[in-house]
Protein backbone atom coordinates (compact mmCIF):
# COMPACT_ATOMS: atom_id res chain seq x y z
CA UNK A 1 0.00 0.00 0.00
CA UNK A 2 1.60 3.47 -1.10
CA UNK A 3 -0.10 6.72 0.13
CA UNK A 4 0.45 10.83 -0.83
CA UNK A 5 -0.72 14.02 -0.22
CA UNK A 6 -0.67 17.01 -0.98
CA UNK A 7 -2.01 20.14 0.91
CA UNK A 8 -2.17 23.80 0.56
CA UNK A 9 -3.85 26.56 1.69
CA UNK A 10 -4.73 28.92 -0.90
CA UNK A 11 -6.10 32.10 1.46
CA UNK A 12 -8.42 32.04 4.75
CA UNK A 13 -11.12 31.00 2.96
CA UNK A 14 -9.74 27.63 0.82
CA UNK A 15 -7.87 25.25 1.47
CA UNK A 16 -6.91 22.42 -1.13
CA UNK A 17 -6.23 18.68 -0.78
CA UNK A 18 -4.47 16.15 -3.29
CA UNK A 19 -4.32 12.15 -2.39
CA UNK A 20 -2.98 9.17 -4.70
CA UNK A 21 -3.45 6.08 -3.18
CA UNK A 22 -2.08 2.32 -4.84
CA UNK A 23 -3.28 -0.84 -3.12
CA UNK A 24 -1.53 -3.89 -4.86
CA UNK A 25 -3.20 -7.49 -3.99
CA UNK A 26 -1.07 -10.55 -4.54
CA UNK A 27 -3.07 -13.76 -2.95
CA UNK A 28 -1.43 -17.31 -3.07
CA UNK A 29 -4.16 -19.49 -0.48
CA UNK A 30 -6.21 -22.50 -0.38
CA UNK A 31 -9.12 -20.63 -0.26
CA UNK A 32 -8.64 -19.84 -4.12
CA UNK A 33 -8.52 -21.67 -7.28
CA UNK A 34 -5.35 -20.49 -7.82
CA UNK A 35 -2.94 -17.29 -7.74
CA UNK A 36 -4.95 -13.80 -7.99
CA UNK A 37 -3.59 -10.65 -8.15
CA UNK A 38 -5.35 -6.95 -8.27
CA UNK A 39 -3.78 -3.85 -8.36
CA UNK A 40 -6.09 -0.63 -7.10
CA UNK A 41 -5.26 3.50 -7.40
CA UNK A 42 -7.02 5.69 -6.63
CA UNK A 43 -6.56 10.15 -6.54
CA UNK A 44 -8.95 13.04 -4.84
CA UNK A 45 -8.89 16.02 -5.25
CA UNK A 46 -10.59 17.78 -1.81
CA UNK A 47 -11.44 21.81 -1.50
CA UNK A 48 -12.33 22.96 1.84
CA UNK A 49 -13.88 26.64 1.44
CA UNK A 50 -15.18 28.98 4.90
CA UNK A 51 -17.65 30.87 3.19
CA UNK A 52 -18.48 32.50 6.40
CA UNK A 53 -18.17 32.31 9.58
CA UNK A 54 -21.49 30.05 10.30
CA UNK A 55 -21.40 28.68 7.01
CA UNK A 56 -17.92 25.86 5.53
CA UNK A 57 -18.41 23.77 2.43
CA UNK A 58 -16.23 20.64 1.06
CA UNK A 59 -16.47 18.74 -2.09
CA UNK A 60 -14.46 15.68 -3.57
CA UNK A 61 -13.92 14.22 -6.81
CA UNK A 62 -12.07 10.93 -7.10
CA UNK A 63 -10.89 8.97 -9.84
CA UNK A 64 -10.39 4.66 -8.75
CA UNK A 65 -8.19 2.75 -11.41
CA UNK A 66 -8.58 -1.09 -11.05
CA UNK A 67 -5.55 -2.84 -13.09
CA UNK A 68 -5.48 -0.20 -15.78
CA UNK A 69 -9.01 0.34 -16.26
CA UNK A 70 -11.08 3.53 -15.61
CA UNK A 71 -13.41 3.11 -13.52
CA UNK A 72 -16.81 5.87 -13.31
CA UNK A 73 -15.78 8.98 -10.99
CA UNK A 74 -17.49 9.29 -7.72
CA UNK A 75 -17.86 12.49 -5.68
CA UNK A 76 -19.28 14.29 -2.42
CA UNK A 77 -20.54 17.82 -1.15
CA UNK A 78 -21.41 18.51 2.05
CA UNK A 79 -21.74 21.52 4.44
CA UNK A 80 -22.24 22.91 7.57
CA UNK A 81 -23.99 25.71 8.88
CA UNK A 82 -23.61 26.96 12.57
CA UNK A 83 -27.36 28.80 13.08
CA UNK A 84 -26.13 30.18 16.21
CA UNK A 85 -22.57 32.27 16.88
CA UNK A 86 -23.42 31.88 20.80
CA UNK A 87 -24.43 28.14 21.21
CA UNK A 88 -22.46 25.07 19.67
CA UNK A 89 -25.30 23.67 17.17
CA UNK A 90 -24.82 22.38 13.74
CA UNK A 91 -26.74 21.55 10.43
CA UNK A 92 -24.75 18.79 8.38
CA UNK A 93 -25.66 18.29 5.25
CA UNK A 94 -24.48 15.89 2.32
CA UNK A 95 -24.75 13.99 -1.14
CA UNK A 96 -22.46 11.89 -2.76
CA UNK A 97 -21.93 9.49 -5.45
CA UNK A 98 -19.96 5.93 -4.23
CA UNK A 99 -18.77 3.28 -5.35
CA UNK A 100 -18.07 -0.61 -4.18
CA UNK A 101 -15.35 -2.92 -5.59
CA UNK A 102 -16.10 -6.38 -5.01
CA UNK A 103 -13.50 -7.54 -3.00
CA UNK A 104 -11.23 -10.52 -4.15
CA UNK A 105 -12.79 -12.72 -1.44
CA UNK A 106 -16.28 -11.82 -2.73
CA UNK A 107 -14.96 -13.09 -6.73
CA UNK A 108 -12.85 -16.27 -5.61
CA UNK A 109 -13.49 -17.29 -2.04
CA UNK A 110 -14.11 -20.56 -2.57
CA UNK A 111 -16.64 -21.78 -1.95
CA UNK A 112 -19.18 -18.68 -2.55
CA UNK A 113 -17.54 -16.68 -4.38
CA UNK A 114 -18.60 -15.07 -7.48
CA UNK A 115 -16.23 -13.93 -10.17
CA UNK A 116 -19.08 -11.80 -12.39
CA UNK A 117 -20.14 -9.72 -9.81
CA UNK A 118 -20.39 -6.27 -10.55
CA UNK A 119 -19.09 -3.45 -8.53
CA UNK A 120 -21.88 -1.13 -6.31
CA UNK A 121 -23.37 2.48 -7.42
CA UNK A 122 -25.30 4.38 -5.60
CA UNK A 123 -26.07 7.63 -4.02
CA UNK A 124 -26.23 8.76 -0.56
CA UNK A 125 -27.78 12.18 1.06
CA UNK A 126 -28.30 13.01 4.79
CA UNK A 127 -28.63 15.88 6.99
CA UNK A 128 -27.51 16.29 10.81
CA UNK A 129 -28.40 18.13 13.58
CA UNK A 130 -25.75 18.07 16.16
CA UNK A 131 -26.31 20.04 19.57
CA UNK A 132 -23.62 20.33 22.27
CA UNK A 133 -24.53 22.11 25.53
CA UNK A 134 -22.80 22.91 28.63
CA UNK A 135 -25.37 23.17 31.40
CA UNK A 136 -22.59 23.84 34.06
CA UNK A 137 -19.55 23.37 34.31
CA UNK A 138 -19.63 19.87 35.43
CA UNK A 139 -21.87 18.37 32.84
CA UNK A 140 -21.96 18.57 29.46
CA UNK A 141 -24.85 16.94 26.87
CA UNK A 142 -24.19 16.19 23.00
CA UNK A 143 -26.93 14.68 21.24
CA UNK A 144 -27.27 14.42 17.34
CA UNK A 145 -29.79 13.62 15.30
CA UNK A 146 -29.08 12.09 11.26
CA UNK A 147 -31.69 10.95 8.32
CA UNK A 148 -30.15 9.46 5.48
CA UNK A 149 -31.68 7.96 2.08
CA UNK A 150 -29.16 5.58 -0.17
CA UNK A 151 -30.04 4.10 -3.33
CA UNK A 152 -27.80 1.61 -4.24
CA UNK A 153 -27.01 -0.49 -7.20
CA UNK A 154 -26.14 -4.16 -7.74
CA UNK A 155 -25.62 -3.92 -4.28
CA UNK A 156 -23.72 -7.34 -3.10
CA UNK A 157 -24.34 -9.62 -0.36
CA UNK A 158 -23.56 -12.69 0.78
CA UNK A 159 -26.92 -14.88 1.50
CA UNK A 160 -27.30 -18.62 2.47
CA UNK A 161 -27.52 -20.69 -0.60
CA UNK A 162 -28.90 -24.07 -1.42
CA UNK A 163 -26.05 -26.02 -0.17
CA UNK A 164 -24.39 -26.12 3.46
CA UNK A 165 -22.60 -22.48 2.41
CA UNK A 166 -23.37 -18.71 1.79
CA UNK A 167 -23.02 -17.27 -1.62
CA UNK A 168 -22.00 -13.82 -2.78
CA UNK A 169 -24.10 -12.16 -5.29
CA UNK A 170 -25.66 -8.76 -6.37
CA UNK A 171 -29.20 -8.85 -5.42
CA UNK A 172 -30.29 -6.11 -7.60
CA UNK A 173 -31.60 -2.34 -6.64
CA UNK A 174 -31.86 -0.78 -3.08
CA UNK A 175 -32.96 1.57 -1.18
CA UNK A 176 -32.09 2.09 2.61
CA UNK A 177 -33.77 4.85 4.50
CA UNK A 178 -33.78 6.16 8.27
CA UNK A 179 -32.53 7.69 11.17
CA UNK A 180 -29.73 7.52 14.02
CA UNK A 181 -29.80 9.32 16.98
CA UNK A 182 -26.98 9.80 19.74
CA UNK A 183 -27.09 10.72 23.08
CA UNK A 184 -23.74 11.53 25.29
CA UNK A 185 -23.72 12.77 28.77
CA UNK A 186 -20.36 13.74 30.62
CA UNK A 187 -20.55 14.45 34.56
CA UNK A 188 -17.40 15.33 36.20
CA UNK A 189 -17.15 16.88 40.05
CA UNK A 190 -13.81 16.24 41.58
CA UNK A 191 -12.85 12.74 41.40
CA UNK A 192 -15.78 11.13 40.45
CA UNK A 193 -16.72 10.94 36.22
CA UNK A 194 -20.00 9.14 35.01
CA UNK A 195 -20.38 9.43 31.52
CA UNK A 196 -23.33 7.72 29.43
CA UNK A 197 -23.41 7.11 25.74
CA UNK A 198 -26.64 5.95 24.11
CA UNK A 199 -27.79 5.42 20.70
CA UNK A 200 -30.90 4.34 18.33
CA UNK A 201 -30.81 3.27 14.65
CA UNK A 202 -34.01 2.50 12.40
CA UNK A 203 -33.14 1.24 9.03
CA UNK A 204 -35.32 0.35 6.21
CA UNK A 205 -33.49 -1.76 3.78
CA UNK A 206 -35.94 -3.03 0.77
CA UNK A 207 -35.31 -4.38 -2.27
CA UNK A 208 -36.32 -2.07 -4.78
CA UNK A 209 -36.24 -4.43 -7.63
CA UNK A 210 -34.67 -7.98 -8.02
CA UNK A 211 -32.42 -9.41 -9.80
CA UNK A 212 -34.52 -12.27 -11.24
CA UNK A 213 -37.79 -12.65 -13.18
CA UNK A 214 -40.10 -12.59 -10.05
CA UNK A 215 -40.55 -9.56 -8.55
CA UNK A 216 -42.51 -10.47 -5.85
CA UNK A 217 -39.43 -9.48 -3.12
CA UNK A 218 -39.59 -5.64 -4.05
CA UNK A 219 -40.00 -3.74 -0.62
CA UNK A 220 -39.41 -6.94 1.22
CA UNK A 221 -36.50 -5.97 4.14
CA UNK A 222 -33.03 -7.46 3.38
CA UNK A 223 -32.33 -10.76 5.50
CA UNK A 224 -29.93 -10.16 8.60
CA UNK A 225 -30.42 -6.03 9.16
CA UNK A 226 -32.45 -5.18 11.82
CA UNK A 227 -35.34 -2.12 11.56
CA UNK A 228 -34.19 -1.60 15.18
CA UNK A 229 -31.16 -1.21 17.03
CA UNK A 230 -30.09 0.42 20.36
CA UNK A 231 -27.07 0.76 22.37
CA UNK A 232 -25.79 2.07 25.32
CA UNK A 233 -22.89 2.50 27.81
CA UNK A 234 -22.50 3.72 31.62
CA UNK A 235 -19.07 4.35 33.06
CA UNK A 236 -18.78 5.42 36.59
CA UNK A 237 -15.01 6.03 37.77
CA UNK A 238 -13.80 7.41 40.98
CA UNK A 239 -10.15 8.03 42.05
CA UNK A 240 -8.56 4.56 40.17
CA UNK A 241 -11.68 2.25 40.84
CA UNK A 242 -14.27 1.99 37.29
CA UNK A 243 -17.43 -0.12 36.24
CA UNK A 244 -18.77 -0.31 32.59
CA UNK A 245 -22.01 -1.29 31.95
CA UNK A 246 -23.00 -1.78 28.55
CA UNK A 247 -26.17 -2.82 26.81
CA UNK A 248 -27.76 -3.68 22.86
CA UNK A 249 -30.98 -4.84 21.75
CA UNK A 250 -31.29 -6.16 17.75
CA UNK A 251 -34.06 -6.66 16.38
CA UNK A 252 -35.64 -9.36 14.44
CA UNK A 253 -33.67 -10.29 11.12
CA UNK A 254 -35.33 -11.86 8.23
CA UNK A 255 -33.74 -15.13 7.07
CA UNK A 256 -35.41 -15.39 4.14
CA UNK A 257 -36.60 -13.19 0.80
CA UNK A 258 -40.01 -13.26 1.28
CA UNK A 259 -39.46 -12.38 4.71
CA UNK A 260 -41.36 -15.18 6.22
CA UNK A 261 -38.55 -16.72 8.47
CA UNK A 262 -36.76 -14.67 11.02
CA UNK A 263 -34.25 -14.47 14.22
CA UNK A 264 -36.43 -13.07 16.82
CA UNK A 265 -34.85 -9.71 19.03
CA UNK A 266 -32.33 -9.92 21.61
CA UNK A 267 -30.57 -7.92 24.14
CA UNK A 268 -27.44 -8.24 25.53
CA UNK A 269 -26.11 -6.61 28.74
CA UNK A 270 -21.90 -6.88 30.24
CA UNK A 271 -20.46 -5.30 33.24
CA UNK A 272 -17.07 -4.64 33.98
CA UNK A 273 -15.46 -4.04 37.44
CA UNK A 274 -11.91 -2.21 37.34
CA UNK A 275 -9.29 -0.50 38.87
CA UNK A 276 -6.19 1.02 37.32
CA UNK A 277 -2.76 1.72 39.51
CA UNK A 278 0.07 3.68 38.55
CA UNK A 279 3.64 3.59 39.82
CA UNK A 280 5.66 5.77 38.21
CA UNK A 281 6.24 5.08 34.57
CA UNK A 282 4.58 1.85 35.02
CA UNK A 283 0.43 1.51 34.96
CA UNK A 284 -1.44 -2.32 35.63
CA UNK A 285 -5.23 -1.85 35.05
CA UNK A 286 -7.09 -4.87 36.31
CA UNK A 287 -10.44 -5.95 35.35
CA UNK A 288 -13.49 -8.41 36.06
CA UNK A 289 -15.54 -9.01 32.96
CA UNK A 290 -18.95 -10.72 33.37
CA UNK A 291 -20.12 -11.04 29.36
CA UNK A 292 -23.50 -11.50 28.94
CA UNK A 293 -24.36 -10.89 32.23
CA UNK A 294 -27.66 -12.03 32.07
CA UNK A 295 -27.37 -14.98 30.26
CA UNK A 296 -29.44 -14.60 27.43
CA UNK A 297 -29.79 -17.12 24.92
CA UNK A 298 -29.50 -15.67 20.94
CA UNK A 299 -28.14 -16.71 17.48
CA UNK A 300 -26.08 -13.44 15.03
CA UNK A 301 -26.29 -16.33 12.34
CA UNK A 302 -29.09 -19.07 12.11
CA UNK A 303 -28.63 -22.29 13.77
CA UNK A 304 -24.95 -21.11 15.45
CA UNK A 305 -26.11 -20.16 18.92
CA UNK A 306 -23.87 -17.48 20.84
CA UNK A 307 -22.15 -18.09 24.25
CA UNK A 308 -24.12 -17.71 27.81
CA UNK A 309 -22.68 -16.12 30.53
CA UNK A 310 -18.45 -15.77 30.72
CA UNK A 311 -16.43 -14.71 33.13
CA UNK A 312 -12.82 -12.94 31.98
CA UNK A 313 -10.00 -11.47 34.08
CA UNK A 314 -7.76 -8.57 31.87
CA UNK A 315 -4.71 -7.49 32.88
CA UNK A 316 -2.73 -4.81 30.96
CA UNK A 317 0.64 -3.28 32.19
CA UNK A 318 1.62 0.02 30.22
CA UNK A 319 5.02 1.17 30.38
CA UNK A 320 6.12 4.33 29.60
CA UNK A 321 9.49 6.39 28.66
């Protein structure tokens, strides 16, 4: 891998970027029928203008070349506007044109693979709202809020296929649509720190059109990705002594097409207990890991259930100059 750039700043108000970027893939494995090789380059070309004070601006163009051959440009713009000189809120916005390679494990992984796949298009736009505030100054809340729309391509997947194994192929037109939210609260008085990060996702992933002669899929969701997803984390420290307490629910995943078969919702909670000591230039942080704490019983992949309740000890020593 070989990677350049170039920057300058032209005045106050632009700034310009130049990358070049060469990826060369040589694979001798098992895995393949036989030797492959791929070489990848790729050069942007980035401006960053301040049009005003509340109001910045960025756009990319970039160029890929896959062993020789052109491939179709892709680009972004995006912006931000700050509404308010006195209070730290933001309005992102974006659109962009991208594209996906298929990777050499997606053409020759064997078995699976597919060597005519065809690389992803599609377009992407969302706007932000991002809101810091500082109610004191002991606690501090950032929250965002994002909606996004893609449209996507011969977008590629890998789906179970008749036999015991999945298969990669491009399933034909999509659009994914919907929102993520973030939440991230930071308490500090002397000693003590509790900090909680949270976050929600909704995603609508449906088949536009398919990639066969029935079209009966179209606006079915995609197997495996959830319409529903939350995390969140709790860290409470005093002095050297911690606990992390983190938390996800999923949920359910369609196995199938049609949608008819599914992986019903789970959550999964673990709790860490900690303490980290320093001596000098020497640190040892110690920790108790219960993993899913409550010993719920769920499957990521059909039929390959997921470990109950473990129990870990971590130690890391950190030495420094």
């Amino acid at each position: 891998i070989l990677k350049s750039s170039l920057e300058r700043r032209i005045n106050k108000m632009l700034k310009l970027e130049f990358t070049l970027n060469d990826e060369l893939n040589l694979i001798n494995t098992n895995n393949y029928a036989g030797n492959k090789s791929r070489n990848l380059a790729s050069a942007d070309a980035i401006a960053e203008t301040d049009l005003m004070q509340w109001l910045t601006a960025r756009v990319l163009v970039r160029q890929m070349i896959q062993d020789s051959r052109f491939l179709a440009p892709d680009f972004s713009a995006s912006t931000e506007i700050k509404p308010f000189r006195e209070k730290y809120y933001f309005i992102k916005a974006s659109f962009s044109k991208n594209s996906k390679i298929p990777s050499l494990n997606d053409m020759y992984w064997s078995p699976g693979g597919n060597p005519d796949l065809k690389s992803e298009k599609g377009y992407t736009s969302e706007i932000t709202l991002d809101m810091t505030s500082y109610l004191s100054g002991s606690l501090k809340i950032k929250n965002d809020l994002t909606f996004f729309r893609n449209h996507i391509s011969d977008m590629i997947q890998w789906r179970p296929g008749e036999s015991y194994y999945w298969e990669a192929g491009n399933i034909g037109n999509i659009v994914t649509s919907g929102l993520e939210s973030g939440l991230d609260v930071n308490y500090t008085v002397q000693r003590f720190n509790a900090r909680l990060n949270a976050g929600y996702a909704f995603t609508k992933a449906a088949i536009e059109s398919a990639n066969t002669d029935n079209e009966e899929f179209s606006g079915n969701q995609l197997v495996y990705i959830p319409e529903n997803q939350i995390n969140a984390l709790l860290r409470l420290s005093w002095q050297h002594l911690y606990s992390i307490f983190t938390a996800s629910y999923t949920g359910k995943r369609f196995l199938t097409a049609d949608n008819s078969q599914y992986l019903p919702q789970y959550s999964v909670s673990d709790l860490t207990l900690g303490t980290k000591l320093n001596a000098g230039n020497v640190s040892c942080d110690l920790g108790f890991i219960v993993e899913n704490l409550f010993n719920a019983s769920y499957q990521n992949i059909a039929y390959y259930p997921m470990p109950g309740r473990s129990f870990l000890v971590s130690i890391v020593f950190q030495f420094k100059k």
